[in-house]
N, C-alpha and C. Protein backbone atom coordinates (compact mmCIF):
# COMPACT_ATOMS: atom_id res chain seq x y z
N UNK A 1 -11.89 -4.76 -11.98
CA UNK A 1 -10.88 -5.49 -11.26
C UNK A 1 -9.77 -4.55 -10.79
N UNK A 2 -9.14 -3.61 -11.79
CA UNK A 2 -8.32 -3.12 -11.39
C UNK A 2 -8.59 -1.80 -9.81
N UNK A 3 -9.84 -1.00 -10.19
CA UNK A 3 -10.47 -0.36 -9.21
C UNK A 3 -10.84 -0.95 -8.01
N UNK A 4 -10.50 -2.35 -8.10
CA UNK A 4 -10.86 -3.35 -6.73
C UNK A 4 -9.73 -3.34 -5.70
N UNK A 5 -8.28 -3.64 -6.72
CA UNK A 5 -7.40 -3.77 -6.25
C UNK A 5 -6.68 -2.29 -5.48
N UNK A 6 -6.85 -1.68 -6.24
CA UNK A 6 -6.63 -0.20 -5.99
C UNK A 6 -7.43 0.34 -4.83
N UNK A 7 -8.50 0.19 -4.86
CA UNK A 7 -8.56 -0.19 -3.70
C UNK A 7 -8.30 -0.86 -1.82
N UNK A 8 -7.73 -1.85 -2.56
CA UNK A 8 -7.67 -3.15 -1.38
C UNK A 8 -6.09 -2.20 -0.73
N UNK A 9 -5.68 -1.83 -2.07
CA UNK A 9 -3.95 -1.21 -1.81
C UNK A 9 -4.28 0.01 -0.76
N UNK A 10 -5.01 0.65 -1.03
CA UNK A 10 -5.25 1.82 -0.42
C UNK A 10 -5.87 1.83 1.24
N UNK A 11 -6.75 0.88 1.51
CA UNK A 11 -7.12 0.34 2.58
C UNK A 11 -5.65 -0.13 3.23
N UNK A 12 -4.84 -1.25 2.82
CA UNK A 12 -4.06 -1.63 3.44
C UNK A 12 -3.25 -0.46 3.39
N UNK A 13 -2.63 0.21 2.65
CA UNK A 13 -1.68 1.25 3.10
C UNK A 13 -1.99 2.22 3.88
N UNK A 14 -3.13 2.62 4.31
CA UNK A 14 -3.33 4.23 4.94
C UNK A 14 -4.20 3.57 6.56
N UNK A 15 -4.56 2.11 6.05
CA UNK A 15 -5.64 1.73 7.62
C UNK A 15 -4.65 0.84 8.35
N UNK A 16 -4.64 -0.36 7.38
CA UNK A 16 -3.95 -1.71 8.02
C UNK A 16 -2.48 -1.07 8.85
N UNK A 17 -1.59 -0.76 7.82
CA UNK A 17 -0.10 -0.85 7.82
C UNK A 17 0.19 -0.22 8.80
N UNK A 18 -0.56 1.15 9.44
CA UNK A 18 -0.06 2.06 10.56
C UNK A 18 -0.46 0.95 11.87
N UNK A 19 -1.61 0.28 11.88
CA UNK A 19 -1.62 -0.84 12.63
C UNK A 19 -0.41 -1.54 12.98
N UNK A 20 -0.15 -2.33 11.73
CA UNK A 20 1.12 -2.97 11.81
C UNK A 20 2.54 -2.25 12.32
N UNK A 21 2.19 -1.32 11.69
CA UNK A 21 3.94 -0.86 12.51
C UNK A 21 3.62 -0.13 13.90
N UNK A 22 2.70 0.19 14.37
CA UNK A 22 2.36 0.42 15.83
C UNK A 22 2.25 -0.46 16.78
N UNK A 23 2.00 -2.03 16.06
CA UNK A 23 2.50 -3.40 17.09
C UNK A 23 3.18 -3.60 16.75
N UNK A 24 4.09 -3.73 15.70
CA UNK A 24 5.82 -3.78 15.81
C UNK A 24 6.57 -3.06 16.96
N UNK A 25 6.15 -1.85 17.00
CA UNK A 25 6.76 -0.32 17.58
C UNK A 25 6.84 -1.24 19.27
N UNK A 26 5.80 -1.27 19.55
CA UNK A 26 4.99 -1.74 21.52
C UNK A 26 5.97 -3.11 21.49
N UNK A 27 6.06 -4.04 20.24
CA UNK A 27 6.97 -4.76 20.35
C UNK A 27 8.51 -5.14 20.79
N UNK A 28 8.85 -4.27 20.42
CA UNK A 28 10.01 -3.69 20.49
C UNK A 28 10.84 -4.65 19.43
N UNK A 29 10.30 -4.67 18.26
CA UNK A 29 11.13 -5.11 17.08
C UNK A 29 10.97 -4.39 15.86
N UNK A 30 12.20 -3.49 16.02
CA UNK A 30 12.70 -2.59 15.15
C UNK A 30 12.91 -2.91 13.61
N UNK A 31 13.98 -4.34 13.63
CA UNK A 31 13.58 -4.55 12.21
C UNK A 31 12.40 -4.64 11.62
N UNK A 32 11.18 -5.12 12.33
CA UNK A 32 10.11 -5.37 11.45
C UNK A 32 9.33 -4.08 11.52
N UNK A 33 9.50 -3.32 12.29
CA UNK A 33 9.23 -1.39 11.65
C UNK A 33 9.82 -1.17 10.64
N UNK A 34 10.83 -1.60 10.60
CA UNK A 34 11.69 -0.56 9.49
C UNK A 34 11.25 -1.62 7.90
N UNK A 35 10.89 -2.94 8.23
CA UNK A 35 9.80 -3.44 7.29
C UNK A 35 8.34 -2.76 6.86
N UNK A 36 7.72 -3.11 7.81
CA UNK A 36 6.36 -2.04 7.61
C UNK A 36 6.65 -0.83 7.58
N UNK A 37 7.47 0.03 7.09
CA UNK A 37 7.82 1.32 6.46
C UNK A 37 8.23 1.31 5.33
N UNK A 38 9.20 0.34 5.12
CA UNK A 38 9.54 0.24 3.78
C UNK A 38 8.74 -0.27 3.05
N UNK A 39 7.66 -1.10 3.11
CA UNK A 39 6.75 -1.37 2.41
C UNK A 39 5.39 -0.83 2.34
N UNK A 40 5.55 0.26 3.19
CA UNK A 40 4.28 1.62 3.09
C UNK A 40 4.58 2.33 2.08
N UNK A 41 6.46 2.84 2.50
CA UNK A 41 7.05 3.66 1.44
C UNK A 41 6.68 2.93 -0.24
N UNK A 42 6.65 1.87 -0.45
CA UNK A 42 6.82 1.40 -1.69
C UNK A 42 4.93 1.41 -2.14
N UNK A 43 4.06 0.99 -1.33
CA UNK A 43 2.90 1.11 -1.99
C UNK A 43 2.49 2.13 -2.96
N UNK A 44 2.48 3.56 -2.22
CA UNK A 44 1.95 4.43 -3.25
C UNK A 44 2.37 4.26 -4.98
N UNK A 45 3.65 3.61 -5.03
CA UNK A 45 4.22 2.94 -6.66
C UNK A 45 3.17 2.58 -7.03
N UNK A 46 2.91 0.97 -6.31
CA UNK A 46 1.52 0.48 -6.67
C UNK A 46 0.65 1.25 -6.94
N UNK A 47 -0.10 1.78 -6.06
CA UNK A 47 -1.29 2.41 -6.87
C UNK A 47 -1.01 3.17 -7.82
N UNK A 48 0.18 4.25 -7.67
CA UNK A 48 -0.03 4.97 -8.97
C UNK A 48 -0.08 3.91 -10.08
N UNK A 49 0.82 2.83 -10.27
CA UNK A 49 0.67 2.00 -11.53
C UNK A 49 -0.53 1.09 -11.66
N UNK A 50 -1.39 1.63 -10.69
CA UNK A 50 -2.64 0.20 -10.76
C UNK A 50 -3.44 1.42 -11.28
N UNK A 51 -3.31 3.00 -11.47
CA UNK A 51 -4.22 4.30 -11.52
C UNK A 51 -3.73 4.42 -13.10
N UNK A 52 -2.25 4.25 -13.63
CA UNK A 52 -2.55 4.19 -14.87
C UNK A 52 -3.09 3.22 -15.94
N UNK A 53 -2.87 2.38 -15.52
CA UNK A 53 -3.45 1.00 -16.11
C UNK A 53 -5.18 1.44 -16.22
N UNK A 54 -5.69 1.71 -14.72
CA UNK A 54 -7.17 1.98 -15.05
C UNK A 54 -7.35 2.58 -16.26
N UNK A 55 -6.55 4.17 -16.02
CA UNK A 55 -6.80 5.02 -17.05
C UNK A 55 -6.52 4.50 -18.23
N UNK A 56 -5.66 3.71 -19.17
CA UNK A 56 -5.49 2.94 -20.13
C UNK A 56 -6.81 2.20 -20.94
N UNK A 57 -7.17 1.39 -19.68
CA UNK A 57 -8.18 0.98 -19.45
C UNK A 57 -9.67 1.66 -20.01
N UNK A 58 -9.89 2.54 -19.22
CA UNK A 58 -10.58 3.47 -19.87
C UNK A 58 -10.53 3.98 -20.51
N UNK A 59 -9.74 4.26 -21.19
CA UNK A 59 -9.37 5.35 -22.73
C UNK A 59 -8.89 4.46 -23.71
N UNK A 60 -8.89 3.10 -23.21
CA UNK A 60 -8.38 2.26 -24.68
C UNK A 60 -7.26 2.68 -25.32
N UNK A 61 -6.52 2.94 -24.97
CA UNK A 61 -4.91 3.66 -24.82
C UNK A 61 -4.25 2.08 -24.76
């Protein structure tokens, strides 16, 4: 489960999101760039904490 999600995070942050803020951008609505950035900026958190949990996970830690 957790390798699923970690996943799904990683897809949406590096494929989806540049999408999204490139039709924001053509849009011409700035606040919602500076949304889809700030919430690009914040993903990698996520995964790292969805990467230790795995590892937990696996090591029974």
């Amino acid at each position: 489960m957790i390798l699923k999600v970690m996943g799904k995070d990683v897809e949406f942050l590096y494929d989806i999101m540049d999408k999204y803020t490139e039709d924001a951008q053509k849009a011409n609505k700035e606040e919602l760039v500076g949304t889809w950035k700030k919430i690009k900026s914040d993903r990698p958190t996520h995964v790292t904490l969805l990467k230790e949990a795995l590892l937990k996970e696996i090591h029974g830690v």
